[in-house]
Protein backbone atom coordinates (compact mmCIF):
# COMPACT_ATOMS: atom_id res chain seq x y z
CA UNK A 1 72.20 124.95 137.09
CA UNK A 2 74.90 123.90 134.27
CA UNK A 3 78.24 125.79 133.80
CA UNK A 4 79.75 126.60 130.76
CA UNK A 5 83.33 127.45 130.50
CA UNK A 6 82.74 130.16 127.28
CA UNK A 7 86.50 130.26 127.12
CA UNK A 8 87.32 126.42 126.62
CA UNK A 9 88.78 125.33 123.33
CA UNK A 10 88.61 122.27 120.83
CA UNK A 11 88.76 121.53 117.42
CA UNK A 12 84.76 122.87 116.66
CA UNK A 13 85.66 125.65 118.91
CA UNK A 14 88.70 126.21 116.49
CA UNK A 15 87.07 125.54 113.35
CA UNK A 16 84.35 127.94 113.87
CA UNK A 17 86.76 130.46 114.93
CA UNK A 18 88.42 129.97 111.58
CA UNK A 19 85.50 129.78 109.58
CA UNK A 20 84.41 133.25 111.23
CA UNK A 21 87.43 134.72 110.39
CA UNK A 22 87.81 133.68 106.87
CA UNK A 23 83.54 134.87 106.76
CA UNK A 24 85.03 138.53 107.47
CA UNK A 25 87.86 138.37 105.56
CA UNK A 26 85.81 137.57 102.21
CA UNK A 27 83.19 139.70 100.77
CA UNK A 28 81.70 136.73 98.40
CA UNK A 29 80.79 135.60 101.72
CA UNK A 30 79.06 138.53 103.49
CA UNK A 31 76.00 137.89 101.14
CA UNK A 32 73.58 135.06 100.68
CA UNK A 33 72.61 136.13 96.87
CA UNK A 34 75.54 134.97 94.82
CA UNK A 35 75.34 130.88 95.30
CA UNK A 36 76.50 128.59 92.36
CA UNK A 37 76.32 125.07 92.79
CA UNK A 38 78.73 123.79 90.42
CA UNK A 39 78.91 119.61 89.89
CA UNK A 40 80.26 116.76 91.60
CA UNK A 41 80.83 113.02 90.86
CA UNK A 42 79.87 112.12 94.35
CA UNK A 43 76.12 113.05 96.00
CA UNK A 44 78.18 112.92 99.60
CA UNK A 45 80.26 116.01 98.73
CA UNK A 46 78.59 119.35 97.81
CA UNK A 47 80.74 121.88 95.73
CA UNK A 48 79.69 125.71 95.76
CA UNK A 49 80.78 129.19 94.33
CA UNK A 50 79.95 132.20 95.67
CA UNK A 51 81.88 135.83 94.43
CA UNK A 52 81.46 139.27 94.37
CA UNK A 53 80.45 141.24 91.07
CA UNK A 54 83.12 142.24 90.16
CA UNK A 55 85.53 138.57 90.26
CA UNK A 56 87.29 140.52 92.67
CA UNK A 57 87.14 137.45 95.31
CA UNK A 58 85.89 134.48 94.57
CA UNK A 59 85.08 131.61 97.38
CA UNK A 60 84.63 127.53 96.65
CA UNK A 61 83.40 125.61 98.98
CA UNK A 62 83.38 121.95 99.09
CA UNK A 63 81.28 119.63 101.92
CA UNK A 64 81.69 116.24 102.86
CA UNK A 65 78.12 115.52 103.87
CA UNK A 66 79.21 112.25 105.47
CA UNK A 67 80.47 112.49 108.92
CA UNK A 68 81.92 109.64 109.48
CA UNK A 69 83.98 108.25 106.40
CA UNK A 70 86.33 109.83 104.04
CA UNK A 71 84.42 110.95 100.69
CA UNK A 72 86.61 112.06 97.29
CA UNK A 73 85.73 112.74 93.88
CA UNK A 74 85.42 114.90 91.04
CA UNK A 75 84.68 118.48 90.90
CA UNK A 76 83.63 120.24 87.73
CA UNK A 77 85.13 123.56 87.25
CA UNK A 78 82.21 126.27 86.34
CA UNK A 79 84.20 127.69 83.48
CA UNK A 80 81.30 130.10 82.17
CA UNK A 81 80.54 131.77 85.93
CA UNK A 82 84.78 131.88 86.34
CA UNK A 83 84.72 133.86 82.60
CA UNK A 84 87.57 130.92 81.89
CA UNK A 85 87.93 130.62 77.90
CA UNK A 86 89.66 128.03 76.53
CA UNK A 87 91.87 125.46 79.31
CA UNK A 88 91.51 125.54 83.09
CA UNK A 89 94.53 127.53 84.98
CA UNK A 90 93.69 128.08 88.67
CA UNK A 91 94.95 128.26 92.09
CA UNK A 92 92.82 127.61 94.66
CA UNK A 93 94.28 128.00 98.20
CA UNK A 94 92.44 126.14 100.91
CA UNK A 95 92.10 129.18 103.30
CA UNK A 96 91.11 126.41 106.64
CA UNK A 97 94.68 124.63 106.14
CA UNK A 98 96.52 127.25 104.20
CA UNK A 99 97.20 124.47 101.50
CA UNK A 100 97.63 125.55 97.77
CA UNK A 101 96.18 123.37 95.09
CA UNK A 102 96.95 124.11 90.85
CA UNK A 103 94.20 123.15 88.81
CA UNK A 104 94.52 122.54 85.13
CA UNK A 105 91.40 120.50 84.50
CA UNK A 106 88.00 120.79 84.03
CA UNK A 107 87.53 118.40 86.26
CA UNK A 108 89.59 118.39 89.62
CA UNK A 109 89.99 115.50 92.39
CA UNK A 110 89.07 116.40 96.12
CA UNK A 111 89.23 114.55 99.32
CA UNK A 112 87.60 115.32 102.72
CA UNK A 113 88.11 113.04 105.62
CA UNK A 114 85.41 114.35 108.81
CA UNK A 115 87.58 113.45 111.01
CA UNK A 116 90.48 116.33 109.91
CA UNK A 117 88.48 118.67 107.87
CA UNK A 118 85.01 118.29 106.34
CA UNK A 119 85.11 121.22 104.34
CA UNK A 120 87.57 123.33 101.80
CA UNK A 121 87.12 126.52 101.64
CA UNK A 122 89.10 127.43 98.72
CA UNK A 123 90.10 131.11 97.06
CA UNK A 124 90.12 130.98 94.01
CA UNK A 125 92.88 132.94 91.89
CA UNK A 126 92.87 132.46 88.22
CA UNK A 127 96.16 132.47 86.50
């Protein structure tokens, strides 16, 4: 019979740990109804939206679907579902790395590199 040390750590240990934690943290992502794909330049990395009804807190996620190589590109900024009029003003924290990002753009550059992080998980705070 195998052993499993339930207490060991690594980095997937870590990250899920993290993820879980930012999960219960967020109420845009205690529900599976409010997905919004929004567009990307580049078919390896998927870029998502998902809030609560009220704008209150608002979640984008962004997945490097390749697991080996490093994957950037542009992200389109889903002005009409963010009720942005007019020019793009947003901070978007990346709540994995604690690394804030200021968009101005309608169209934003992202990197992911599998091998450090293959996600952002980004709140979103318009300005």
């Amino acid at each position: 019979m195998r052993h499993y040390d339930w207490n060991a750590r690594n980095r997937l240990t870590d990250l899920y740990t993290a993820v879980n934690r930012i999960r219960k943290e967020n109420k845009a992502l205690q529900t599976t109804w409010n997905i919004h794909f929004t567009r990307t330049d580049n078919e390896q990395l998927m870029s998502y939206v998902k809030l609560t009804d009220d704008n209150s807190n608002i979640i984008w996620c962004i997945v490097n679907f390749d697991t080996k190589f490093k994957q950037a590109g542009w992200i389109e900024v889903p002005k009409k579902l963010l009720g942005i009029e007019g020019r793009v003003n947003l901070r978007v924290t990346d709540l994995l790395i604690n690394e804030t990002y200021y968009w101005f753009n309608d169209w934003n550059y992202v990197e992911l590199n599998p091998s450090k992080y293959p996600i952002h998980i980004f709140k979103v705070e318009k300005n």
